[in-house]
PDB file of N, CA and C in Angstrom:
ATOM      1  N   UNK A   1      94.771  19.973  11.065  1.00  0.00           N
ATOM      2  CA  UNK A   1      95.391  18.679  10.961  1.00  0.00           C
ATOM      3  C   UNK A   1      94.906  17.995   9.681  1.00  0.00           C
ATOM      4  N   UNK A   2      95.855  17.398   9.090  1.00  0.00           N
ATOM      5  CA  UNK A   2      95.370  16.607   7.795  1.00  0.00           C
ATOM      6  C   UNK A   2      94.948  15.639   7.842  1.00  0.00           C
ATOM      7  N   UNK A   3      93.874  14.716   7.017  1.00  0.00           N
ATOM      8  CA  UNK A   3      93.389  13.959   7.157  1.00  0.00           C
ATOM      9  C   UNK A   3      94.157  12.806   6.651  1.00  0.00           C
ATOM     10  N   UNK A   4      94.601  11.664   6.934  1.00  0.00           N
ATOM     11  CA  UNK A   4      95.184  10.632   6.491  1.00  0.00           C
ATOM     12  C   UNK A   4      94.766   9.947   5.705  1.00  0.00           C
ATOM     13  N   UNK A   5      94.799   9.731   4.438  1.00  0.00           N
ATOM     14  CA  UNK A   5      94.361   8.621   3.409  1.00  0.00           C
ATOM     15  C   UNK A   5      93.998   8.067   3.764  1.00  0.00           C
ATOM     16  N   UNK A   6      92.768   7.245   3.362  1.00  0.00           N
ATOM     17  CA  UNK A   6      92.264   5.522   3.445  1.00  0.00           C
ATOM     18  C   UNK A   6      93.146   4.884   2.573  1.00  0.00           C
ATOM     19  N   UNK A   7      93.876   3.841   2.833  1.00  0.00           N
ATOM     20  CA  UNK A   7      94.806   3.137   2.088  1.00  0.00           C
ATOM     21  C   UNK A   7      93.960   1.460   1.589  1.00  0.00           C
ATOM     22  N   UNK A   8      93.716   1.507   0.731  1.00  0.00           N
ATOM     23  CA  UNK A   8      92.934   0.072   0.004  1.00  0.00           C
ATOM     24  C   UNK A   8      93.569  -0.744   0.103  1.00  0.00           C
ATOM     25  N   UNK A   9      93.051  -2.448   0.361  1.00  0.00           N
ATOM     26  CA  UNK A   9      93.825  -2.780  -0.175  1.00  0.00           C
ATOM     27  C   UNK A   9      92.909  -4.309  -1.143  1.00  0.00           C
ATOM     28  N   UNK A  10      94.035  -4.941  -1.507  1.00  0.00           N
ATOM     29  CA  UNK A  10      93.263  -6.201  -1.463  1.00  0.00           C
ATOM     30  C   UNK A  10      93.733  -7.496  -0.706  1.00  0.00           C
ATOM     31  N   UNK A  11      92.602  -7.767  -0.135  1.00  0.00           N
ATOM     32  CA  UNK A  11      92.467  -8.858   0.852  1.00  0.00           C
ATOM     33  C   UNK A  11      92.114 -10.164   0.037  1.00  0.00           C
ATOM     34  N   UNK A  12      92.921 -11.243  -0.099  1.00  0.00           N
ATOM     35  CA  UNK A  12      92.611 -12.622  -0.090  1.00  0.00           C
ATOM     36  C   UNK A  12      92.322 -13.509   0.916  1.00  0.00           C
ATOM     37  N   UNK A  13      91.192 -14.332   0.554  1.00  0.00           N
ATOM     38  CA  UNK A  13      90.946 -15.629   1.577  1.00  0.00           C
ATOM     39  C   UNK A  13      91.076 -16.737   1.013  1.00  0.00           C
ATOM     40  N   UNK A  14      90.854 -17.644   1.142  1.00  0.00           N
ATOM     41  CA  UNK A  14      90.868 -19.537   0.850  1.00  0.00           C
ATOM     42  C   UNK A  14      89.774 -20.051   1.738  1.00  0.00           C
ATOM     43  N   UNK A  15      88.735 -20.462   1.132  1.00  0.00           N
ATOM     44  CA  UNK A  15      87.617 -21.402   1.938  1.00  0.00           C
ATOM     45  C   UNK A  15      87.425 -22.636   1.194  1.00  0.00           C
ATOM     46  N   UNK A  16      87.147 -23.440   2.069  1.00  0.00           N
ATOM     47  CA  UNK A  16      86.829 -25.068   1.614  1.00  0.00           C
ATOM     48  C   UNK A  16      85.807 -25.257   2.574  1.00  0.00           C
ATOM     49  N   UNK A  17      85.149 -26.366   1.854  1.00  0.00           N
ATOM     50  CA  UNK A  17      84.174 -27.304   2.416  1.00  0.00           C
ATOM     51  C   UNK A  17      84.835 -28.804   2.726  1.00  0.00           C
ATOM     52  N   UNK A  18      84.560 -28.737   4.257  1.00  0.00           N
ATOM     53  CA  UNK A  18      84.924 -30.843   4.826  1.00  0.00           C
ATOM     54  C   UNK A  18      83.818 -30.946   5.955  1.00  0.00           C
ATOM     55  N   UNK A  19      84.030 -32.191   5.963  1.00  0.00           N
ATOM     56  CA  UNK A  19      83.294 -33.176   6.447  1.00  0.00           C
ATOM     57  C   UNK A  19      83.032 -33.479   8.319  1.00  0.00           C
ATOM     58  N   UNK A  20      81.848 -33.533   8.903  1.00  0.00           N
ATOM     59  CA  UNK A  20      82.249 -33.372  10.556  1.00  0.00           C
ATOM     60  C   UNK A  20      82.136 -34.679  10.634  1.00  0.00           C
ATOM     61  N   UNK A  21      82.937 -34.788  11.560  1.00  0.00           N
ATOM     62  CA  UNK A  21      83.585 -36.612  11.677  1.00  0.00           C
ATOM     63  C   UNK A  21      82.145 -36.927  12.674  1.00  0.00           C
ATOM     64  N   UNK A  22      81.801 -38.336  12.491  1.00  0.00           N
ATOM     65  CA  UNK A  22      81.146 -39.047  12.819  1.00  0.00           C
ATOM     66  C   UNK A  22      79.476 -38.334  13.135  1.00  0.00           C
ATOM     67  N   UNK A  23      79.389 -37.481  11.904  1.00  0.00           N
ATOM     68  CA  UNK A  23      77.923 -36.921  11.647  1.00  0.00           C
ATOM     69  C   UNK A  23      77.726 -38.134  10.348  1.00  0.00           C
ATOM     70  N   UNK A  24      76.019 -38.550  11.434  1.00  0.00           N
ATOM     71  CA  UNK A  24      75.154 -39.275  10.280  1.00  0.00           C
ATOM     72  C   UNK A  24      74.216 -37.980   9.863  1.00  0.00           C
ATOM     73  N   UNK A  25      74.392 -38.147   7.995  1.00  0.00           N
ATOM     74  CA  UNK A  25      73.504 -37.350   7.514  1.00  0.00           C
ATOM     75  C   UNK A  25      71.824 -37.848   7.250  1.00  0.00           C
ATOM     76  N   UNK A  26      72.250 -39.042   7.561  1.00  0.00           N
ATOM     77  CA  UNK A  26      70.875 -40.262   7.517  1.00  0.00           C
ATOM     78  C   UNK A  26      70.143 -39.560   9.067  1.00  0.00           C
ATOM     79  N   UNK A  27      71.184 -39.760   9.687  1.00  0.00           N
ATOM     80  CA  UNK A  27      69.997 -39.810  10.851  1.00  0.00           C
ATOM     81  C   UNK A  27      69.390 -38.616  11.463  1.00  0.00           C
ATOM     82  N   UNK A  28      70.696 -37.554  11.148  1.00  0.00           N
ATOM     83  CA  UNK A  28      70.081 -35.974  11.560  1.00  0.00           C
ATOM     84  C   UNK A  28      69.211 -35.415  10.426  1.00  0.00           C
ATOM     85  N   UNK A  29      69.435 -35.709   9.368  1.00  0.00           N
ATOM     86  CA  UNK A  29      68.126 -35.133   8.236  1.00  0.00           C
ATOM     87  C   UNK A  29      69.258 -34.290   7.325  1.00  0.00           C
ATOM     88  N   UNK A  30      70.752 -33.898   8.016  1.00  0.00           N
ATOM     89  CA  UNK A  30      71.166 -32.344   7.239  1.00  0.00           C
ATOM     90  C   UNK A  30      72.180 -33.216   7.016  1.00  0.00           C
ATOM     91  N   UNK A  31      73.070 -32.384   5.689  1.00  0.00           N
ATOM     92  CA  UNK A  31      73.942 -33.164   5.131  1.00  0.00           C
ATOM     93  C   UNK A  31      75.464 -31.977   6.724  1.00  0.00           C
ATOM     94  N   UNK A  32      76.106 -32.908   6.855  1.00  0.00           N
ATOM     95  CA  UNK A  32      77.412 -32.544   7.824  1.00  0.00           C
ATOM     96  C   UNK A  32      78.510 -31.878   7.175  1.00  0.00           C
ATOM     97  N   UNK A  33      78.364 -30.827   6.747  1.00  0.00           N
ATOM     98  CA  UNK A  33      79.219 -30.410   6.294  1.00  0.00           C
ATOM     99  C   UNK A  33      79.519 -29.176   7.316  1.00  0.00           C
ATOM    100  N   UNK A  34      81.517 -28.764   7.078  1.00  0.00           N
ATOM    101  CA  UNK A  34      81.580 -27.486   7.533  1.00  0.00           C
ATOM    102  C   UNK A  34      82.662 -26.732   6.750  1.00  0.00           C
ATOM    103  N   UNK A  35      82.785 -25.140   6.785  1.00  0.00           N
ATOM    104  CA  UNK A  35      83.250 -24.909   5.964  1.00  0.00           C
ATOM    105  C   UNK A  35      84.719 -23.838   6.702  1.00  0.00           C
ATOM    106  N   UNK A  36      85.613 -23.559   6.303  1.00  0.00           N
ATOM    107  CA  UNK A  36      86.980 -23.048   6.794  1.00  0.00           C
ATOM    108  C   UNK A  36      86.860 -21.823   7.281  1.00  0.00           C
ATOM    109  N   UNK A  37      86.273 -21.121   6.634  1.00  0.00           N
ATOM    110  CA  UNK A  37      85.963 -19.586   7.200  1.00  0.00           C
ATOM    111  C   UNK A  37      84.390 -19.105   7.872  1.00  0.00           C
ATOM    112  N   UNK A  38      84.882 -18.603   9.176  1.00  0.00           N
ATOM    113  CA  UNK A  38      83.287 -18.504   9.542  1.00  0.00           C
ATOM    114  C   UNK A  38      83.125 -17.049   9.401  1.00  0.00           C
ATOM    115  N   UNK A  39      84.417 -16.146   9.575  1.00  0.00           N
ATOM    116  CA  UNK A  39      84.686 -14.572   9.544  1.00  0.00           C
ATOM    117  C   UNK A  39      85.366 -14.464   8.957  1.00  0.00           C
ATOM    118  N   UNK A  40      85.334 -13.372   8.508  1.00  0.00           N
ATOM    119  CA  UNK A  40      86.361 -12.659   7.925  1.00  0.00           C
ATOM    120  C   UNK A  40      86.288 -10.756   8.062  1.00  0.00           C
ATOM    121  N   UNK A  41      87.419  -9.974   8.000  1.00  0.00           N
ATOM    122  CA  UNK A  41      87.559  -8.878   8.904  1.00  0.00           C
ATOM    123  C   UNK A  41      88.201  -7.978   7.694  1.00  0.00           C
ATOM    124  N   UNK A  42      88.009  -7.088   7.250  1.00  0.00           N
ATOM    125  CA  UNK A  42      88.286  -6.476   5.834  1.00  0.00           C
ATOM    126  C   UNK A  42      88.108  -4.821   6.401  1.00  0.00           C
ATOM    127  N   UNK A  43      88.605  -3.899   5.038  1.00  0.00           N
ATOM    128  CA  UNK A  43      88.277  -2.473   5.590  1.00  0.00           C
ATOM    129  C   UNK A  43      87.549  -2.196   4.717  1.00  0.00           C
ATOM    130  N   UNK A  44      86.276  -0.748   5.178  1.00  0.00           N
ATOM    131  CA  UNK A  44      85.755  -0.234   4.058  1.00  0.00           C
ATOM    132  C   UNK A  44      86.774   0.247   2.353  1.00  0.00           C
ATOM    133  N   UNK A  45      86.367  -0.092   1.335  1.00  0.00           N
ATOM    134  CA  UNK A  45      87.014   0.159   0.106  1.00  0.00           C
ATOM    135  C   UNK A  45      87.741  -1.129  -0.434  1.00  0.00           C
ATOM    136  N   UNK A  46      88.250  -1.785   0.681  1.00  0.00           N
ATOM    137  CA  UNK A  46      89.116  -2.778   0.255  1.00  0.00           C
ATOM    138  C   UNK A  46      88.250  -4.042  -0.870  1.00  0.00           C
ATOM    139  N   UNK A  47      89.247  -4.458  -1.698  1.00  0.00           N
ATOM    140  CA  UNK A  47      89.052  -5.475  -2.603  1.00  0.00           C
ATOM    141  C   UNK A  47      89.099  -6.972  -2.135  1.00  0.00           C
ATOM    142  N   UNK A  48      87.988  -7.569  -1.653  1.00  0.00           N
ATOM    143  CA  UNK A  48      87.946  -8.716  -1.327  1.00  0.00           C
ATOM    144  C   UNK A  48      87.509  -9.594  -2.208  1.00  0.00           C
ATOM    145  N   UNK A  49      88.798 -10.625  -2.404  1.00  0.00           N
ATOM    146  CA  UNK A  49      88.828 -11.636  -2.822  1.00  0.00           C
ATOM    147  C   UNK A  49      88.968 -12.735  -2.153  1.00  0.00           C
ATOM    148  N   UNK A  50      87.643 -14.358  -2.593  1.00  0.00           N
ATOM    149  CA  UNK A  50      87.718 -15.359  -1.966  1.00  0.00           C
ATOM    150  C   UNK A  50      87.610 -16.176  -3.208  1.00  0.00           C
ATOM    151  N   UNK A  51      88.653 -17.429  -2.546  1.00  0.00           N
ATOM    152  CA  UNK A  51      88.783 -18.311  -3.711  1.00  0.00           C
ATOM    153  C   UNK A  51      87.898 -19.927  -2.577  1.00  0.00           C
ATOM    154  N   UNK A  52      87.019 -20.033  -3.476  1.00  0.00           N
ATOM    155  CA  UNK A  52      85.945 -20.623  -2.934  1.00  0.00           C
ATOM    156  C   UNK A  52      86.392 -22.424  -3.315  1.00  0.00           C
ATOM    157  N   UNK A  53      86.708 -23.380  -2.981  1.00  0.00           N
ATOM    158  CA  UNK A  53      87.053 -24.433  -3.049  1.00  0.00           C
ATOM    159  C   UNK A  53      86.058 -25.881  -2.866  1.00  0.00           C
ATOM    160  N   UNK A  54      85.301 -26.280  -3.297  1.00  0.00           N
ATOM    161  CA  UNK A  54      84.682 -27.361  -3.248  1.00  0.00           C
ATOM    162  C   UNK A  54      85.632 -28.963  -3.507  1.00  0.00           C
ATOM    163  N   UNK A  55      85.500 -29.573  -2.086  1.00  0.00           N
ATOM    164  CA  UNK A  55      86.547 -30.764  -2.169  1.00  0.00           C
ATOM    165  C   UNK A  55      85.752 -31.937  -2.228  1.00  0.00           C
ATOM    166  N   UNK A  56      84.643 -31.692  -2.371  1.00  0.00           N
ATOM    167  CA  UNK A  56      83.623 -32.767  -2.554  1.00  0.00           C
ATOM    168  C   UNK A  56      84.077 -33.641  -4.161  1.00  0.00           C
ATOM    169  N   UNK A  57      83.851 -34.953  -3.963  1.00  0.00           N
ATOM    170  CA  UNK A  57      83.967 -35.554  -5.289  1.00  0.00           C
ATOM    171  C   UNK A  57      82.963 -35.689  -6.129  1.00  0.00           C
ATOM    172  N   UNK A  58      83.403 -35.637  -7.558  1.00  0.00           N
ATOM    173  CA  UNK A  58      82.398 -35.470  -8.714  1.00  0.00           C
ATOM    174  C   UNK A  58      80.725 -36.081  -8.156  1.00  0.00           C
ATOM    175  N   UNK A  59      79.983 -35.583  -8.170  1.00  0.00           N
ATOM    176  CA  UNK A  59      79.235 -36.396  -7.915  1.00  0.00           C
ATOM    177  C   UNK A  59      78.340 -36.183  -6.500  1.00  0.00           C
ATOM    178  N   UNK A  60      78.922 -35.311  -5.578  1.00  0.00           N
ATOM    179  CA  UNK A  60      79.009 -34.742  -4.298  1.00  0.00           C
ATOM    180  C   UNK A  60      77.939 -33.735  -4.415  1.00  0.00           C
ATOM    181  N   UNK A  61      77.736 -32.804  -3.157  1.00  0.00           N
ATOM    182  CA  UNK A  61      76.794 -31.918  -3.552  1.00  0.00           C
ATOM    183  C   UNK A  61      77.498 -30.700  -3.703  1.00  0.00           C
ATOM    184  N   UNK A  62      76.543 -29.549  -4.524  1.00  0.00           N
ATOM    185  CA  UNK A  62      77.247 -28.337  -4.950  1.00  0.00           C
ATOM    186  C   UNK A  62      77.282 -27.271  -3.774  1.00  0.00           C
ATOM    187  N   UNK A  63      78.209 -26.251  -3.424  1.00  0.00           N
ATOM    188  CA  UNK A  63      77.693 -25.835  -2.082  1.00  0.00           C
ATOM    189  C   UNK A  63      78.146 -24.458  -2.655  1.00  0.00           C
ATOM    190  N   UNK A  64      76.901 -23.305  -1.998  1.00  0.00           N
ATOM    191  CA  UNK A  64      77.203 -21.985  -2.351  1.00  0.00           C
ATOM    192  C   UNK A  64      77.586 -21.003  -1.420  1.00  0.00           C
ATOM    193  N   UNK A  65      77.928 -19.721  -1.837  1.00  0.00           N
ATOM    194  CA  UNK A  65      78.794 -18.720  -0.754  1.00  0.00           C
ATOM    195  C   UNK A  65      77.835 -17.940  -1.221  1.00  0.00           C
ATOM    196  N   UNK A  66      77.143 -17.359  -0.204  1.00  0.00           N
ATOM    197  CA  UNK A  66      76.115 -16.358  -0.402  1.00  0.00           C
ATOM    198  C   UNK A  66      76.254 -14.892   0.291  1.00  0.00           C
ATOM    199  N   UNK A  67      75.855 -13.455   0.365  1.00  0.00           N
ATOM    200  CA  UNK A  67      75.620 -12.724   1.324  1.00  0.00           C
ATOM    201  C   UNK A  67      74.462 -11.931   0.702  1.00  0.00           C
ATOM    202  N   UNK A  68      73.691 -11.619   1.884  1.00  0.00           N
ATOM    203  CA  UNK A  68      72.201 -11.489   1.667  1.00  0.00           C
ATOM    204  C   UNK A  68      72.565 -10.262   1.946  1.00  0.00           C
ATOM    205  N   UNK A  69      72.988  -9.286   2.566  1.00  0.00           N
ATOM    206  CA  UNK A  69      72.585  -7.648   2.698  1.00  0.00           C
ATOM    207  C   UNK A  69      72.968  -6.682   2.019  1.00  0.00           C
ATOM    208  N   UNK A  70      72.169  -5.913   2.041  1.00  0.00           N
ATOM    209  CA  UNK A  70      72.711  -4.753   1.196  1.00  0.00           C
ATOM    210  C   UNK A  70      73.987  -4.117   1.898  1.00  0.00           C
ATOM    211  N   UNK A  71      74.993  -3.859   0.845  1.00  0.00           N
ATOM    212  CA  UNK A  71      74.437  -3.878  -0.488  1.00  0.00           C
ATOM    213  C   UNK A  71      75.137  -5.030  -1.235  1.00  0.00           C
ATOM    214  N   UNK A  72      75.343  -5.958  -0.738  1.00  0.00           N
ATOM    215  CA  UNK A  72      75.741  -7.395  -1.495  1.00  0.00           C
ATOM    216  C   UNK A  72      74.681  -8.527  -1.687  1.00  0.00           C
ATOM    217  N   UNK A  73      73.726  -7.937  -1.759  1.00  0.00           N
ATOM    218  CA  UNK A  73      72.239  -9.050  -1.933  1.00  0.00           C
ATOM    219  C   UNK A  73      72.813  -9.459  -3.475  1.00  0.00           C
ATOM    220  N   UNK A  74      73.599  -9.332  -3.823  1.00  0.00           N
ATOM    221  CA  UNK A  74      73.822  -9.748  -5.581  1.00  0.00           C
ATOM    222  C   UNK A  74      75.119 -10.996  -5.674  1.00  0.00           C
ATOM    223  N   UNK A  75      75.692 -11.614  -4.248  1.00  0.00           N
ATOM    224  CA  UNK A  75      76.387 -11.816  -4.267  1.00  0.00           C
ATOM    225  C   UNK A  75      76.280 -13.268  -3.777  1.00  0.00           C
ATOM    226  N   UNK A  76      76.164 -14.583  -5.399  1.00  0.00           N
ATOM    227  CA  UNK A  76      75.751 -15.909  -5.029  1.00  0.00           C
ATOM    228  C   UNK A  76      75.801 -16.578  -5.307  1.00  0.00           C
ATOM    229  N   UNK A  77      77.060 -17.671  -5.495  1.00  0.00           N
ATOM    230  CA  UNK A  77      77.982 -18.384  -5.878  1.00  0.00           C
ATOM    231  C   UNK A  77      77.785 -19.701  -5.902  1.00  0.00           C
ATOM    232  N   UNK A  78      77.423 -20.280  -7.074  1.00  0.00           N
ATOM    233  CA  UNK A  78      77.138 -21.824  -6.392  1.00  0.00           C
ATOM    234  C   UNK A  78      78.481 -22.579  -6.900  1.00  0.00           C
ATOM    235  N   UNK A  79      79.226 -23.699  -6.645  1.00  0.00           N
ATOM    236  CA  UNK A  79      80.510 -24.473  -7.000  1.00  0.00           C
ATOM    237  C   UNK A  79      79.967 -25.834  -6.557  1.00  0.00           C
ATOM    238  N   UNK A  80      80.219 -26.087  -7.685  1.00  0.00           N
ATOM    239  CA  UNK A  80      80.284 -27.488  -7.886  1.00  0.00           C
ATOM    240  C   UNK A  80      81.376 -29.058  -7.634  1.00  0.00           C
ATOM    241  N   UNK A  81      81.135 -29.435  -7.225  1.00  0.00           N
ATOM    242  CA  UNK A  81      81.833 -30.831  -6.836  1.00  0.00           C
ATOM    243  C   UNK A  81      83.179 -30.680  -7.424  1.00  0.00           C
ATOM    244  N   UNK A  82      84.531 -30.671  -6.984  1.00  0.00           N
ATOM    245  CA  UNK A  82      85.525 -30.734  -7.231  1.00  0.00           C
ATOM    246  C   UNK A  82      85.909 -29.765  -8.355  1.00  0.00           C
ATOM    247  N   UNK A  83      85.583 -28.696  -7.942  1.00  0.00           N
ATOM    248  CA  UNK A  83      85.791 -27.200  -8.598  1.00  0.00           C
ATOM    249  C   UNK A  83      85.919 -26.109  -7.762  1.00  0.00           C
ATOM    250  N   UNK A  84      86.447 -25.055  -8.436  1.00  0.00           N
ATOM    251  CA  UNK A  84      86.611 -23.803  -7.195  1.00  0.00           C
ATOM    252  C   UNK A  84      85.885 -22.627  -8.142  1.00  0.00           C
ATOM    253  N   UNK A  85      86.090 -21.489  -6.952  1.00  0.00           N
ATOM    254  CA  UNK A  85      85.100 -20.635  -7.653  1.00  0.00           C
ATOM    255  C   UNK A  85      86.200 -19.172  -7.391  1.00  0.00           C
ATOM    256  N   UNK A  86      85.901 -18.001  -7.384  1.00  0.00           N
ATOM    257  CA  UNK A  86      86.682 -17.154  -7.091  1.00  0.00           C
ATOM    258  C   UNK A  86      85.886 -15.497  -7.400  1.00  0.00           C
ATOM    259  N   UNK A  87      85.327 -15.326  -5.772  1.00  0.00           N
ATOM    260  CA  UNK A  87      83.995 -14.183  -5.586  1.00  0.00           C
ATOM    261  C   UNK A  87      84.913 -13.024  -5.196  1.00  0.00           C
ATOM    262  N   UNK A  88      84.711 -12.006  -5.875  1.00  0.00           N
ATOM    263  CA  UNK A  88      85.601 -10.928  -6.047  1.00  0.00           C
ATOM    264  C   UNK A  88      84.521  -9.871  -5.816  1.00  0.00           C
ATOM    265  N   UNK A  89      84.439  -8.727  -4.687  1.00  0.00           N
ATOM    266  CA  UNK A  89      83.932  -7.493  -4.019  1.00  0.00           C
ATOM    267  C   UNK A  89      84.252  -6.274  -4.112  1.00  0.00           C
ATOM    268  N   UNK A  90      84.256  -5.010  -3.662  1.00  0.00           N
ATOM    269  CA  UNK A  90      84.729  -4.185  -3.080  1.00  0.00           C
ATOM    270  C   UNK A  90      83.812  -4.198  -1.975  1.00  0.00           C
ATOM    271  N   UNK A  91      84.406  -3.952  -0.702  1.00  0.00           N
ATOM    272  CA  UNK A  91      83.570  -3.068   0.699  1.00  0.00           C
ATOM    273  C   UNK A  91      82.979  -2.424   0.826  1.00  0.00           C
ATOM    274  N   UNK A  92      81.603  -1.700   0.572  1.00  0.00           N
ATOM    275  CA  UNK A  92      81.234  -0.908   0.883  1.00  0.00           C
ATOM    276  C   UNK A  92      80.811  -0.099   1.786  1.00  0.00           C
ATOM    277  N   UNK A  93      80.494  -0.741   3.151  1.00  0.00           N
ATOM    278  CA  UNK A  93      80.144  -0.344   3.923  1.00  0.00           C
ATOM    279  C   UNK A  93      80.718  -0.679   5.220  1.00  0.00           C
ATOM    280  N   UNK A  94      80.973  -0.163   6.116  1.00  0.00           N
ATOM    281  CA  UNK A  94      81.379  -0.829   7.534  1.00  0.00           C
ATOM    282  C   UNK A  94      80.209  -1.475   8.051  1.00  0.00           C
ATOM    283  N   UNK A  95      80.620  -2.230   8.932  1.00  0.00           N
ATOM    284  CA  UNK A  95      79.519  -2.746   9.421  1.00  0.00           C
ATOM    285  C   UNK A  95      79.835  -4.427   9.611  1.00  0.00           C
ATOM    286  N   UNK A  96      79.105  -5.351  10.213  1.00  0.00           N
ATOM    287  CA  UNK A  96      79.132  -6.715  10.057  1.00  0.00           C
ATOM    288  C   UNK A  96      78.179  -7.475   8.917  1.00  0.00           C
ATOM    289  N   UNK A  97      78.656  -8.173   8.196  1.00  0.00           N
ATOM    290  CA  UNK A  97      77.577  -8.756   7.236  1.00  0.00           C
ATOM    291  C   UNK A  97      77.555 -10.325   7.255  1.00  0.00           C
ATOM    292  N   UNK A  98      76.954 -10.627   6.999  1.00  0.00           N
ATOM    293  CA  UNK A  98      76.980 -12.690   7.132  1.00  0.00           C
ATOM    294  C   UNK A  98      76.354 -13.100   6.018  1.00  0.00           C
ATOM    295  N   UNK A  99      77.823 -13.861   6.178  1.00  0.00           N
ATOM    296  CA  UNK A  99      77.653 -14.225   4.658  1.00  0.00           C
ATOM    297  C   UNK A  99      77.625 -15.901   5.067  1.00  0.00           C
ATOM    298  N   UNK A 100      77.087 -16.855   4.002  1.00  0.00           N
ATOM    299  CA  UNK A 100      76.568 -17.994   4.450  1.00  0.00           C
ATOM    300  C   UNK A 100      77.011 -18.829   2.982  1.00  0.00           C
ATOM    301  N   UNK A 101      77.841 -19.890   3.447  1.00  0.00           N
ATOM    302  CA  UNK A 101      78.292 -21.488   2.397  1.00  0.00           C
ATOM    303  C   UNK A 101      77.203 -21.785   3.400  1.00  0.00           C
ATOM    304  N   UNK A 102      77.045 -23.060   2.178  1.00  0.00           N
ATOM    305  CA  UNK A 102      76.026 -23.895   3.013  1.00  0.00           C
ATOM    306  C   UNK A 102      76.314 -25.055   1.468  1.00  0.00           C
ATOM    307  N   UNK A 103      75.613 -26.165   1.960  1.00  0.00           N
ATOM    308  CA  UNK A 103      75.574 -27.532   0.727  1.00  0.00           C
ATOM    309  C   UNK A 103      73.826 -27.372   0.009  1.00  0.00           C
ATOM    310  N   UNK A 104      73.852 -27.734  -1.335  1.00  0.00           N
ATOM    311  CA  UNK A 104      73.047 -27.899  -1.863  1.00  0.00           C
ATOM    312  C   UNK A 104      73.021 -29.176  -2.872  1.00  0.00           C
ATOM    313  N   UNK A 105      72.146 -29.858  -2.068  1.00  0.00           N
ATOM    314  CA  UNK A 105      71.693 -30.981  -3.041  1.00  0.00           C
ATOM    315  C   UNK A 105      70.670 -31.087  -3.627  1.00  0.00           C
ATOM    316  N   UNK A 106      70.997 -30.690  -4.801  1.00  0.00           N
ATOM    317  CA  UNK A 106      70.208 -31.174  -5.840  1.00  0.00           C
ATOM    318  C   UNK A 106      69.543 -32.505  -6.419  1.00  0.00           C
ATOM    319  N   UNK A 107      68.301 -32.731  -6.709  1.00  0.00           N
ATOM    320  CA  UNK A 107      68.202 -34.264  -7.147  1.00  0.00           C
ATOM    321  C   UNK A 107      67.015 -34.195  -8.233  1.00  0.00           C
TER     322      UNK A 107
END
């Protein structure tokens, strides 16, 4: 029996950063932010592309898209206040990986 091609492809996403309604960042200590994508589901080989969106205004904090495991420990994006970014992969491996936006304020 023949083996069937792996067929590639490329995968696009869209993530943004907003705001959780009626979080004080005063009073919990963390700034309230959340961000559009918590997963995402891709095949080994495939070309993943994310277009990373910061809706924060000038002035806002910068927030990055990170993934820590191998073999994407190289992969760490910071975007800035009312700018986008656009983190481009291949798959390497099956498996689950977590990848982490989060806000960074700088001062």
């Amino acid at each position: 029996m023949l083996k069937q091609p792996t067929i590639r492809e490329s995968r696009e996403f869209w993530m943004f950063n907003d705001r959780v309604n009626r979080f004080s960042d005063t009073k919990v200590g963390i700034p309230g932010d959340k961000f559009s994508l918590s997963s995402i589901t891709v095949k080994k080989g495939d070309t993943v592309v994310i277009h990373f969106y910061n809706i924060e205004d000038k002035g806002g904090d910068n927030h990055s898209f990170t993934i820590y495991q191998k073999p994407y420990n190289n992969i760490n994006t910071v975007v800035q206040p009312s700018t986008n970014q656009t983190i481009t992969f291949t798959a390497k491996a099956p498996g689950p990986f977590h990848m982490s936006a989060c806000s960074i304020n700088l001062q």
